[in-house]
Protein backbone atom coordinates (compact mmCIF):
# COMPACT_ATOMS: atom_id res chain seq x y z
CA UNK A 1 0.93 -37.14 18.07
CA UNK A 2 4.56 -37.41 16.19
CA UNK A 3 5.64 -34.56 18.22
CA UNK A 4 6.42 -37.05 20.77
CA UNK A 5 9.34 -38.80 18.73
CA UNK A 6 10.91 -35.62 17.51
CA UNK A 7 14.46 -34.27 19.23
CA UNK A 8 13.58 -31.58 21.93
CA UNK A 9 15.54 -29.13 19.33
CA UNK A 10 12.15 -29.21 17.13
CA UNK A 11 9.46 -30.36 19.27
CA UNK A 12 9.86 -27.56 21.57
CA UNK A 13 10.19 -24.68 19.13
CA UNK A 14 7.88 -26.05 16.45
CA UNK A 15 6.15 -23.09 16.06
CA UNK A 16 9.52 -21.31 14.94
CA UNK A 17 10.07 -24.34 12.29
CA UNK A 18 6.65 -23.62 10.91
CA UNK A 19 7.29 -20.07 10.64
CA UNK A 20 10.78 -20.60 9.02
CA UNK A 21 9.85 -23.50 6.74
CA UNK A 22 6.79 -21.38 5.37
CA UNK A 23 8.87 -18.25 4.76
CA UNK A 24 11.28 -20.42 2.49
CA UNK A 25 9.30 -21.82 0.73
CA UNK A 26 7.24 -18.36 -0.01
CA UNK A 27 10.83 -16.94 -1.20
CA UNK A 28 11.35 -19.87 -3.23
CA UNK A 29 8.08 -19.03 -5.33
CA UNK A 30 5.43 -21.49 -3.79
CA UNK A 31 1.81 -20.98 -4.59
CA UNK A 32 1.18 -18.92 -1.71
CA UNK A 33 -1.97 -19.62 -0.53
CA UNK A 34 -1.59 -23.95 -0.84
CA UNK A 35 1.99 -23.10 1.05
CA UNK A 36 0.41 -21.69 3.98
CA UNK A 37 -2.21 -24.20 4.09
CA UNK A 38 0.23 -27.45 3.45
CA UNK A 39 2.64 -26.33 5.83
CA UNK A 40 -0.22 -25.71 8.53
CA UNK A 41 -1.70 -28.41 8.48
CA UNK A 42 1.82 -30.87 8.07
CA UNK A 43 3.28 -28.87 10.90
CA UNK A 44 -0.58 -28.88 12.95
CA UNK A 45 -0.55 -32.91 12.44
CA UNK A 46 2.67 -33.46 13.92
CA UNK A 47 2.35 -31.19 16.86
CA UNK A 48 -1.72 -30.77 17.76
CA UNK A 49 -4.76 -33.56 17.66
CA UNK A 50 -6.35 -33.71 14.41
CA UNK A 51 -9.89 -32.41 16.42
CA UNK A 52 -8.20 -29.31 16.78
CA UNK A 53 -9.04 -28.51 13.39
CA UNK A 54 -12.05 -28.38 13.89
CA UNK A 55 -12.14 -24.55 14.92
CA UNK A 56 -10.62 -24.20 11.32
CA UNK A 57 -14.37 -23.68 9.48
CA UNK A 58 -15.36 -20.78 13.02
CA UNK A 59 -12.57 -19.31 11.93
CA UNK A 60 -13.62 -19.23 7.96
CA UNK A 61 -16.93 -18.53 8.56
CA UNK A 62 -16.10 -15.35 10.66
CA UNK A 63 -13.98 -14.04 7.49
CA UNK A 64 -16.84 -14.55 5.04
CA UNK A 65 -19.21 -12.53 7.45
CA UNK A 66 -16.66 -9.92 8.19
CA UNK A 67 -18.47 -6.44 6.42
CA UNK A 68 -15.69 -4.67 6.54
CA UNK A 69 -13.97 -6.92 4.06
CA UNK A 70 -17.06 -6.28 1.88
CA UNK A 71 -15.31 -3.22 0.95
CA UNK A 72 -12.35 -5.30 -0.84
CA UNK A 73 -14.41 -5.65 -4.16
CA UNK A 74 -16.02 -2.62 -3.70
CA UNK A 75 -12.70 -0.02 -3.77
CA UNK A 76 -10.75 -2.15 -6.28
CA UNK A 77 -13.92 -2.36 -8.86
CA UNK A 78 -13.80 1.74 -7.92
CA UNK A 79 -10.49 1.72 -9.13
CA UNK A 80 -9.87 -0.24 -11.51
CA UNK A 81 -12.85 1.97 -13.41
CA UNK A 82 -10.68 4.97 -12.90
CA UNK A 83 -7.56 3.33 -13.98
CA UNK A 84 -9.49 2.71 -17.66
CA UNK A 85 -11.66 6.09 -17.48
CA UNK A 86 -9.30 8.58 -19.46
CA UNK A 87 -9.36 10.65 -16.47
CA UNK A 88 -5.53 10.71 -15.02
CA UNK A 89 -4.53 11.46 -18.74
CA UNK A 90 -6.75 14.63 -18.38
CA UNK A 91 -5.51 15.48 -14.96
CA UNK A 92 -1.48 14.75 -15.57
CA UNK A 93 -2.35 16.76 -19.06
CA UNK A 94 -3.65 19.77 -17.04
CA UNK A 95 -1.35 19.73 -13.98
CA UNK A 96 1.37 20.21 -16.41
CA UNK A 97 0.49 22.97 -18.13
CA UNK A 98 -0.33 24.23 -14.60
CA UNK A 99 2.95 23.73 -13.05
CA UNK A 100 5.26 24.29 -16.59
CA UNK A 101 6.62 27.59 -15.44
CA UNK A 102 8.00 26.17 -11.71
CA UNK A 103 11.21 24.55 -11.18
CA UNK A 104 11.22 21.49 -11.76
CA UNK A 105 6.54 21.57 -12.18
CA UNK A 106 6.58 18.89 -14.36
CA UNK A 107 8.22 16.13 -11.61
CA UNK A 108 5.66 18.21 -9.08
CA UNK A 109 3.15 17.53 -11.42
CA UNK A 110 3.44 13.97 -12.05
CA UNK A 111 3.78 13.72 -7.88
CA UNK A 112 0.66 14.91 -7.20
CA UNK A 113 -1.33 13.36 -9.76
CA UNK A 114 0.11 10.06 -8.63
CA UNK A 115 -1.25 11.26 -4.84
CA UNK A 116 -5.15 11.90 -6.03
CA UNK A 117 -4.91 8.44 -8.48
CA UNK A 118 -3.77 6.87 -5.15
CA UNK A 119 -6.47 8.50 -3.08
CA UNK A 120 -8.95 7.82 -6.49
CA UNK A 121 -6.98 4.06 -6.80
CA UNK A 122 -5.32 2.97 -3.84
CA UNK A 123 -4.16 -0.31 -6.10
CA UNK A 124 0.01 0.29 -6.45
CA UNK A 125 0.09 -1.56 -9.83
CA UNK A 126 -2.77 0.07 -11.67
CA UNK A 127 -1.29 3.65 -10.61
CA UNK A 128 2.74 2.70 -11.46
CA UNK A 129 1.87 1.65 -14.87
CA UNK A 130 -0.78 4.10 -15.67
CA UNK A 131 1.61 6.85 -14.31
CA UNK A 132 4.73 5.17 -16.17
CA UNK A 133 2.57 4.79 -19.66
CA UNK A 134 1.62 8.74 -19.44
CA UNK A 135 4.49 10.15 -17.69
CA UNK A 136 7.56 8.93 -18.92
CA UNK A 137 7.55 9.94 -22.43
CA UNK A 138 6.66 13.86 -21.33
CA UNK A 139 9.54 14.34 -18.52
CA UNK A 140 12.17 12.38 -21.01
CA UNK A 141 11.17 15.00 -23.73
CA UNK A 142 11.50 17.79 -21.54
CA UNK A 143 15.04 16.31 -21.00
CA UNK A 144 14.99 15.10 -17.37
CA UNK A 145 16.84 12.70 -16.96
CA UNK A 146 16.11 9.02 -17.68
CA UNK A 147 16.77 7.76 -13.92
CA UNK A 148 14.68 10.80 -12.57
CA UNK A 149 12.16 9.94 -14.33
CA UNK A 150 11.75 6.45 -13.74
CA UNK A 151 12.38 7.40 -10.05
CA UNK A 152 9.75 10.25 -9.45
CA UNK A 153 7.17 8.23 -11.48
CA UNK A 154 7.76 4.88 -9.42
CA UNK A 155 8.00 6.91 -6.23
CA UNK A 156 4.46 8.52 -7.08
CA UNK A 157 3.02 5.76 -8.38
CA UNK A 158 3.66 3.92 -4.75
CA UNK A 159 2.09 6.84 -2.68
CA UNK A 160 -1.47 4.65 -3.04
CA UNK A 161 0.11 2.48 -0.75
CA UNK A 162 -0.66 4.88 2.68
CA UNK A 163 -2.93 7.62 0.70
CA UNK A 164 -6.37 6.66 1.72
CA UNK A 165 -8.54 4.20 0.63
CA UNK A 166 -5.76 2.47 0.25
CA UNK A 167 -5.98 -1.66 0.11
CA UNK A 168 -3.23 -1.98 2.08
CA UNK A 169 -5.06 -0.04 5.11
CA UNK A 170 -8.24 -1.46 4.17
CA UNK A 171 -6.61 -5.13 5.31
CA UNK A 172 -4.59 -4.13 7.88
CA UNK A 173 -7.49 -2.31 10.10
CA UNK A 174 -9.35 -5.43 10.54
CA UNK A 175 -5.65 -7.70 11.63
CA UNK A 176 -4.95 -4.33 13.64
CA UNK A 177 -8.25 -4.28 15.20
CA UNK A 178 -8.68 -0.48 14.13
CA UNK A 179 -11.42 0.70 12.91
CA UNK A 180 -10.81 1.45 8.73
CA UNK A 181 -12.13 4.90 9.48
CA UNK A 182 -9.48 5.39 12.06
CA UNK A 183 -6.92 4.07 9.90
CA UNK A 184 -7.88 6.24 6.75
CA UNK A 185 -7.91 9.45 8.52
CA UNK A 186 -4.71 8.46 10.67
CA UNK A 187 -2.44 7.72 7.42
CA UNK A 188 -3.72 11.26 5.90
CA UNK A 189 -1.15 13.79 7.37
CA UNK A 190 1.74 11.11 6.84
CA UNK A 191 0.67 10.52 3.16
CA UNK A 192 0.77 14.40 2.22
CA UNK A 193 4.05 14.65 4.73
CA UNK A 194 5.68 12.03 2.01
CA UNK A 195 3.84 14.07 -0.90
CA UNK A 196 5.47 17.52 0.79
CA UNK A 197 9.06 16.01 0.73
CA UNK A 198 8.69 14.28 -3.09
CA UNK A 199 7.77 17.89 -4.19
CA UNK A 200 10.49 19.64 -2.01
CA UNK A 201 13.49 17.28 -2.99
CA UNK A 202 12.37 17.96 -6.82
CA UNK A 203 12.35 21.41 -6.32
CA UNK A 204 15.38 21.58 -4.48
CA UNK A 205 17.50 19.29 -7.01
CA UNK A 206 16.89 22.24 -9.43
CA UNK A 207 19.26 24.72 -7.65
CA UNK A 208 22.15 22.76 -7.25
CA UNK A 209 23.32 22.52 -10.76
CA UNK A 210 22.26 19.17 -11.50
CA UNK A 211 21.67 17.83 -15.06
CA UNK A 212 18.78 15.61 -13.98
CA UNK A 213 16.28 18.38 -13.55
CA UNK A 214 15.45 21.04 -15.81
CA UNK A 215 14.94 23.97 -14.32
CA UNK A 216 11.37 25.07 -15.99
CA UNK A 217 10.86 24.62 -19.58
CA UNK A 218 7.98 27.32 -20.52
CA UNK A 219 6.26 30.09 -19.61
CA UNK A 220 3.55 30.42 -17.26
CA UNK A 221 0.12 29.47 -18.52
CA UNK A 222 -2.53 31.89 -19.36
CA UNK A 223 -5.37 31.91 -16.90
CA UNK A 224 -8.36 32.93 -19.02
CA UNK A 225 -11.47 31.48 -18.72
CA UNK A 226 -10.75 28.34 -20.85
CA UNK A 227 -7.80 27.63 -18.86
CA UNK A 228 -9.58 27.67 -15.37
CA UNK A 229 -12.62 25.59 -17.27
CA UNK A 230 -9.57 23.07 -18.11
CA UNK A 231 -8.48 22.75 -14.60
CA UNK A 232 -12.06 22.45 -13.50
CA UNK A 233 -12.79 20.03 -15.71
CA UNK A 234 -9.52 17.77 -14.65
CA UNK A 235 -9.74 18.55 -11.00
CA UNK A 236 -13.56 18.40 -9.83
CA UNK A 237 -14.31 14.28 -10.84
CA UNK A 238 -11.50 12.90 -8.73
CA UNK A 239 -11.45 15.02 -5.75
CA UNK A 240 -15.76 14.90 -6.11
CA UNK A 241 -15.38 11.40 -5.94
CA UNK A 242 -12.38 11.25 -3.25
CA UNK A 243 -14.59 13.80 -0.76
CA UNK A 244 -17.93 11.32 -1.47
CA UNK A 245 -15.91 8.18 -0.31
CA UNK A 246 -13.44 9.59 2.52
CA UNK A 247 -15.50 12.21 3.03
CA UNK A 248 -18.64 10.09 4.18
CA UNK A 249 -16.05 8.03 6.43
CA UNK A 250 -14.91 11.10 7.97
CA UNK A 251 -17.69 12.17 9.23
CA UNK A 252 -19.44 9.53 10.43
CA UNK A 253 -22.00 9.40 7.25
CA UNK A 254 -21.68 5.74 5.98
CA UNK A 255 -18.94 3.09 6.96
CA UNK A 256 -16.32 2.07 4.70
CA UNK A 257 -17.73 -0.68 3.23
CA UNK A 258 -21.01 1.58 2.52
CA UNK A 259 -18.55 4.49 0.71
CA UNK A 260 -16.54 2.21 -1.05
CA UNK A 261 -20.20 1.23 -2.57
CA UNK A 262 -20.31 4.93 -3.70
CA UNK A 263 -17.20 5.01 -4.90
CA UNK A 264 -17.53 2.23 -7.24
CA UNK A 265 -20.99 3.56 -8.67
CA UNK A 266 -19.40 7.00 -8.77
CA UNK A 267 -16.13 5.82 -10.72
CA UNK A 268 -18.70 4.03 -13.33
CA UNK A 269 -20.78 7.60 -13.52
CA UNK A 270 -17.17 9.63 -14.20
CA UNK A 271 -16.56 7.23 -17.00
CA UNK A 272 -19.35 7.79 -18.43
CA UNK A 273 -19.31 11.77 -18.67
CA UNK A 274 -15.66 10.87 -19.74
CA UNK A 275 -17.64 9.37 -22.98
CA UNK A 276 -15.57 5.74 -22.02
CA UNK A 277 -18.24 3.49 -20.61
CA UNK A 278 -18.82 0.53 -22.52
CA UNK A 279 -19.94 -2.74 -21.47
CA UNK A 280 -16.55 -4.44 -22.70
CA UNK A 281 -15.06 -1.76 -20.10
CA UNK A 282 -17.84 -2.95 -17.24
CA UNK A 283 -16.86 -6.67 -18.29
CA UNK A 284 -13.13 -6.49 -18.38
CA UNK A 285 -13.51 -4.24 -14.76
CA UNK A 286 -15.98 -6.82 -13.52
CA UNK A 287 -13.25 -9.71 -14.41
CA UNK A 288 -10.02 -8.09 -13.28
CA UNK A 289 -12.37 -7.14 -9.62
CA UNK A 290 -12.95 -10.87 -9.33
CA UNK A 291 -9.38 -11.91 -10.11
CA UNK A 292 -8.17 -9.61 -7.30
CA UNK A 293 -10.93 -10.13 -4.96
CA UNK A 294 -10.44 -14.02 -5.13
CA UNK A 295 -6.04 -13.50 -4.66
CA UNK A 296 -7.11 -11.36 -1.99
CA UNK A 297 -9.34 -13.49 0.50
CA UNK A 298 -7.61 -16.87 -0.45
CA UNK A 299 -5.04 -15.54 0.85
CA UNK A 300 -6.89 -14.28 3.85
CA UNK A 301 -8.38 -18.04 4.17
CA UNK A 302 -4.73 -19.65 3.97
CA UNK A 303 -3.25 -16.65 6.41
CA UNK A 304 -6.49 -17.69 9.06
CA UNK A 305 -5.16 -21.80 9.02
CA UNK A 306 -1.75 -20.43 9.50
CA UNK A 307 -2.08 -18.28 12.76
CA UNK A 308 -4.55 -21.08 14.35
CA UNK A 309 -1.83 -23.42 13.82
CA UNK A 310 0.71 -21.24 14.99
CA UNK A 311 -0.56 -20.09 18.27
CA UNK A 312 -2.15 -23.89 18.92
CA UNK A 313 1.89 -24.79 18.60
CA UNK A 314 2.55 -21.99 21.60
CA UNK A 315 3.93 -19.73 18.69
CA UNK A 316 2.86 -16.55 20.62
CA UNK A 317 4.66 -17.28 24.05
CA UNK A 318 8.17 -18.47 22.05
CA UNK A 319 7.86 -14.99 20.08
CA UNK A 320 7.51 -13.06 23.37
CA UNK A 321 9.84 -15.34 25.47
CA UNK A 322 12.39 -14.33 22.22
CA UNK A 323 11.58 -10.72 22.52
CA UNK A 324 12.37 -11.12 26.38
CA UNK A 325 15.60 -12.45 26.36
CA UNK A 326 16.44 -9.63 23.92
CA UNK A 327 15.88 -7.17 26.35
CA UNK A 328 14.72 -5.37 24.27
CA UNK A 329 12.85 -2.10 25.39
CA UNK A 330 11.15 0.91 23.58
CA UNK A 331 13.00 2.38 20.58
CA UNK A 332 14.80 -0.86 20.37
CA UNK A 333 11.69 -3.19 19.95
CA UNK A 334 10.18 -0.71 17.30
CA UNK A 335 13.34 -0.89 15.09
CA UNK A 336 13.75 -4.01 14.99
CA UNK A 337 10.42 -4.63 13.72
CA UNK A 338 10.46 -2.35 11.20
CA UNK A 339 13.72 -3.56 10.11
CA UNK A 340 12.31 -7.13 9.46
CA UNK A 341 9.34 -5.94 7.95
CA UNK A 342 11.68 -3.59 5.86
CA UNK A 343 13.09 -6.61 4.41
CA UNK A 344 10.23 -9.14 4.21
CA UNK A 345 8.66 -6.49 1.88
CA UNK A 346 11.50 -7.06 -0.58
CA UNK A 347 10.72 -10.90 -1.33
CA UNK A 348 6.60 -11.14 0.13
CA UNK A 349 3.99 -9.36 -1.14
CA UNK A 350 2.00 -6.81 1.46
CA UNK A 351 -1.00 -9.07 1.56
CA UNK A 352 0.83 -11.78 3.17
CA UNK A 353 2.90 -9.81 5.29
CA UNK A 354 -0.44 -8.38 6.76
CA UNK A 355 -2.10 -11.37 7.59
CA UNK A 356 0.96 -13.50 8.53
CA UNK A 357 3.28 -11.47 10.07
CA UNK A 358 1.60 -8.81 11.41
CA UNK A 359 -1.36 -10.79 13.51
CA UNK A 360 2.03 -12.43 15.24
CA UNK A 361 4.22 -9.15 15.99
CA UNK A 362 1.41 -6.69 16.56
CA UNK A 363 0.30 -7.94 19.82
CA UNK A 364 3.66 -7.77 21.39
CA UNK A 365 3.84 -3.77 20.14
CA UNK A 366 0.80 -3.28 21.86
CA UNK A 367 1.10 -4.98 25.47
CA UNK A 368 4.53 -2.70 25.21
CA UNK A 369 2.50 0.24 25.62
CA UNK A 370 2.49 1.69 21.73
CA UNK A 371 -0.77 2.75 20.42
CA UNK A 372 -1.81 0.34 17.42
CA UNK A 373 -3.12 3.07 15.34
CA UNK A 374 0.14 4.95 15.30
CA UNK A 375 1.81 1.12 14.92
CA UNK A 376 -0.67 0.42 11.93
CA UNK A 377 0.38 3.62 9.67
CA UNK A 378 4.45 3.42 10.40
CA UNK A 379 3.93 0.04 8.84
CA UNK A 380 2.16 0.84 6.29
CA UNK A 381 5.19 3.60 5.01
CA UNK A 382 7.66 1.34 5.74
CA UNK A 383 5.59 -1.30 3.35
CA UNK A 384 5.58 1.37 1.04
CA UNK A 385 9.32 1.48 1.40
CA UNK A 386 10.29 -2.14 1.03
CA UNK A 387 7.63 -1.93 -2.24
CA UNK A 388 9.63 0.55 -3.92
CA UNK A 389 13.46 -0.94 -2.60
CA UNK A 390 16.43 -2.20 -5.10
CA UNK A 391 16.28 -4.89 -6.36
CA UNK A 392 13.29 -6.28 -5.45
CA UNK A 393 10.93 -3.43 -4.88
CA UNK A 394 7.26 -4.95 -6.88
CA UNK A 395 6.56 -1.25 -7.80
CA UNK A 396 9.95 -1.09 -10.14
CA UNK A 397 9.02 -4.19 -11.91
CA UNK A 398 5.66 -2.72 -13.07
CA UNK A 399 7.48 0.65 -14.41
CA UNK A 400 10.18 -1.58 -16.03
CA UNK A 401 7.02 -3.49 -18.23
CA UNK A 402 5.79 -0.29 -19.64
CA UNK A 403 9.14 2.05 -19.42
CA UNK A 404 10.47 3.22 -22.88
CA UNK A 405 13.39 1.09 -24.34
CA UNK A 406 16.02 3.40 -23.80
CA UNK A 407 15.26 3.36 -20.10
CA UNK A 408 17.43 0.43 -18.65
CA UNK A 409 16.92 -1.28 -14.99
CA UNK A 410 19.78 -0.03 -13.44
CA UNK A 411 17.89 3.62 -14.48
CA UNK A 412 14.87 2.82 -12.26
CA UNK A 413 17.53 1.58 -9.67
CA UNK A 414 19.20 4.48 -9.68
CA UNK A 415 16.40 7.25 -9.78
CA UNK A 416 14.49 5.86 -6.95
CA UNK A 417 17.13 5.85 -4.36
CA UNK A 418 16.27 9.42 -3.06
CA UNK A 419 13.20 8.59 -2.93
CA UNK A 420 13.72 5.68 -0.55
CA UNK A 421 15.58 8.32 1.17
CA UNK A 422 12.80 10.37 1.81
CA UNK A 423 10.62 7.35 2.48
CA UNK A 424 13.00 6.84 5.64
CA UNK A 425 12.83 10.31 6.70
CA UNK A 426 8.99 10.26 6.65
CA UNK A 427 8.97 7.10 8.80
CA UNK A 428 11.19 8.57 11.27
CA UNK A 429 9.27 12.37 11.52
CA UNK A 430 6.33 9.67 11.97
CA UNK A 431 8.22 7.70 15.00
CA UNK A 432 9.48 10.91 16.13
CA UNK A 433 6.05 12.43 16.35
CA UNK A 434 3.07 9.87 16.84
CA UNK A 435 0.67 12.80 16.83
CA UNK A 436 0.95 13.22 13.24
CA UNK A 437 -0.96 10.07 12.94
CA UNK A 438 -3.37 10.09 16.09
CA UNK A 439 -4.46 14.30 16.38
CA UNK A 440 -6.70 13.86 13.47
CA UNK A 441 -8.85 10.84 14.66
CA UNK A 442 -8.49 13.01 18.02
CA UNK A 443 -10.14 15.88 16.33
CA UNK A 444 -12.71 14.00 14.26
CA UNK A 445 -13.89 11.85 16.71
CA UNK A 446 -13.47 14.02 20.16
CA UNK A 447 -11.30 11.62 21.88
């Protein structure tokens, strides 16, 4: 092994060069997946026998039978339907009218029809830019302000990130060794906490004289009978579909992998009563599911060569022996690690934060005595943060493709600040209180 003729300086902490060399070079824009698989296997050369390898296709072969990952395809196909089935344009249209007559109703609306396309969705991307194609144009016409809106849409459009089904907790259970079910149902309070503060902050900011929020620009709606058949109409398809595939979970009915199979046939059914399904709809959902689906679990594949190299190399007991000599103790542990992960989400994207980072710091959180659950949702909000953070937050970038010309960068820089504001405040009511995460599983499950 060339280990032997390297300095002590890198042969004993090779597992921290590995670590450090692969993080560069994911910052610097490398291929992601051939990174973490070159650097594995250069690094697992120098330091390990070339046999050890040989656990590498166990280790492959255990992903590919994995059925909880079978729900990957399954919830984005469900998704991406939605995203093309007419139906948030319905719902945002509706929720308006709904909410005109409230301070500030049409930011409320557009905050909780980004929460039920994230609980429809749970893909960021698809619900930013859907959101920011529909939204914008209204709230700058009703003459909020151009970095409000860009703010309250990007800030609504990122709630899919810890609003069941979301991806993001659909990968993490499995690296978290939670059960998905546990994780969905765990991450609901704390997702409508987040929605609750969006909605308060906007309806504050319209008593304190500011010029970004109208105060209410019509009268309340008239609720005759074609009114409530409008809301009917808007409401009943998503929150049908989001009861059928959380629902089921909830209660024990069918696993996650066997809802998000419902969810994707029901998504294709609400198209069609939409009058939208077509087969160049099926073909162009069918392609983009694919695309995603293969990013996804090549990832996954280069992630799995990555931690076998690193704990081969020891990288578990240097991490710990780190931690140690830290001292580092409770409170202290936690905020570090959400610090780091704070700031890995600004330049990595949440997929390979999951299944690099997480496998190596989530272990040490646990043998500290924190429940893994409660671990599990704070970072998934503080993902949610980092996705939605100046300058690098991926959620702004979508908005900025499909934002109106007049609407500059430093507009979606400015308008989402509060919002990261209120991001931090959730995470901390969440650290504060670990029973906002926990009671429900408690209550569904009796234990």
């Amino acid at each position: 092994m060339l280990i032997e003729y390297l300095p002590f300086w890198i042969a004993d902490y090779l597992a921290a060069w590995l670590f450090l060399v692969l993080t560069i070079a994911l910052m610097g824009g490398f291929p992601v997946t051939f990174t973490m698989m070159g650097t594995s296997f250069l690094f697992g050369l120098i330091g390990l026998n070339a046999s050890f390898f040989d656990l590498l296709p166990l280790r492959m072969w255990g992903i590919m039978n994995n059925t909880m990952l079978m729900a990957v395809p399954l919830f984005i196909f469900m998704g991406l339907a939605l995203e093309r089935s007419g139906l948030a344009k319905q719902l945002l249209e509706t929720m308006e009218e709904l909410f005109r007559n409230v301070r500030g109703g049409l930011a409320i609306s557009v905050v909780i029809v980004g929460a039920l396309l994230g609980a429809s969705t749970g893909i960021v991307g698809a619900t930013v830019v859907t959101m920011g194609l529909m939204s914008l144009p209204i709230m700058l016409k009703y003459k909020y302000s151009k970095s409000f809106a860009a703010g309250t849409v990007a800030a609504s459009g990122t709630l899919g990130q810890i609003i069941p089904p979301s991806i993001v907790l659909l990968l993490l259970g499995p690296v978290m060794e939670v059960p998905i079910g546990d994780m969905f149902i765990g991450a609901a309070i704390p997702g409508m906490i987040l929605v609750g503060l969006y909605c308060l902050f906007i309806f504050l900011s319209t008593f304190f004289g500011t010029k970004h929020v109208p105060a209410a620009h019509a009268k309340a709606p008239n609720f005759d009978k074609t009114f409530i058949l409008k809301i009917f109409k808007a409401l009943v398809p998503p929150l049908f579909l989001i009861l059928a595939v959380l629902g089921t979970i909830f209660a024990g009915i069918a696993t996650p992998t066997e809802s998000g199979a419902m969810g994707a046939v029901g998504a294709v059914v609400l198209t069609a009563m939409n009058g939208k399904l077509s087969f160049k709809l099926l073909h162009d959902v069918a392609k983009g599911t694919i695309r995603m689906t293969c990013m996804v679990f090549i990832i996954i594949m280069g992630a799995t060569c990555f931690a076998l190299v690193f704990r081969g190399l020891g990288g578990d007991d240097l991490l710990r022996e780190f931690i140690a000599s830290m001292n580092l103790h409770g409170w202290q542990l936690i905020t570090m690690v959400m610090i780091f992960i704070f700031i890995l989400g600004f330049f990595l994207d949440f997929i390979e934060i999951t299944y690099i980072h997480i496998p190596i710091i989530a272990p040490i959180v646990v043998e500290y005595g924190y429940d893994p659950l409660w671990f599990g949702i704070m970072f998934a909000v503080n993902l949610q943060t980092s996705f939605m953070t100046p300058p690098f937050g991926p959620s702004l970038f979508y908005l900025k493709g499909v934002c109106p010309p007049e609407i500059k960068t430093t507009d979606v820089y400015r308008g989402i600040i509060p919002f990261v504001i209120l991001q931090i405040i959730g995470l901390i009511i969440i650290a504060i209180w670990p029973g906002l995460v926990t009671w429900l599983p408690g209550v569904v499950y009796g234990n």
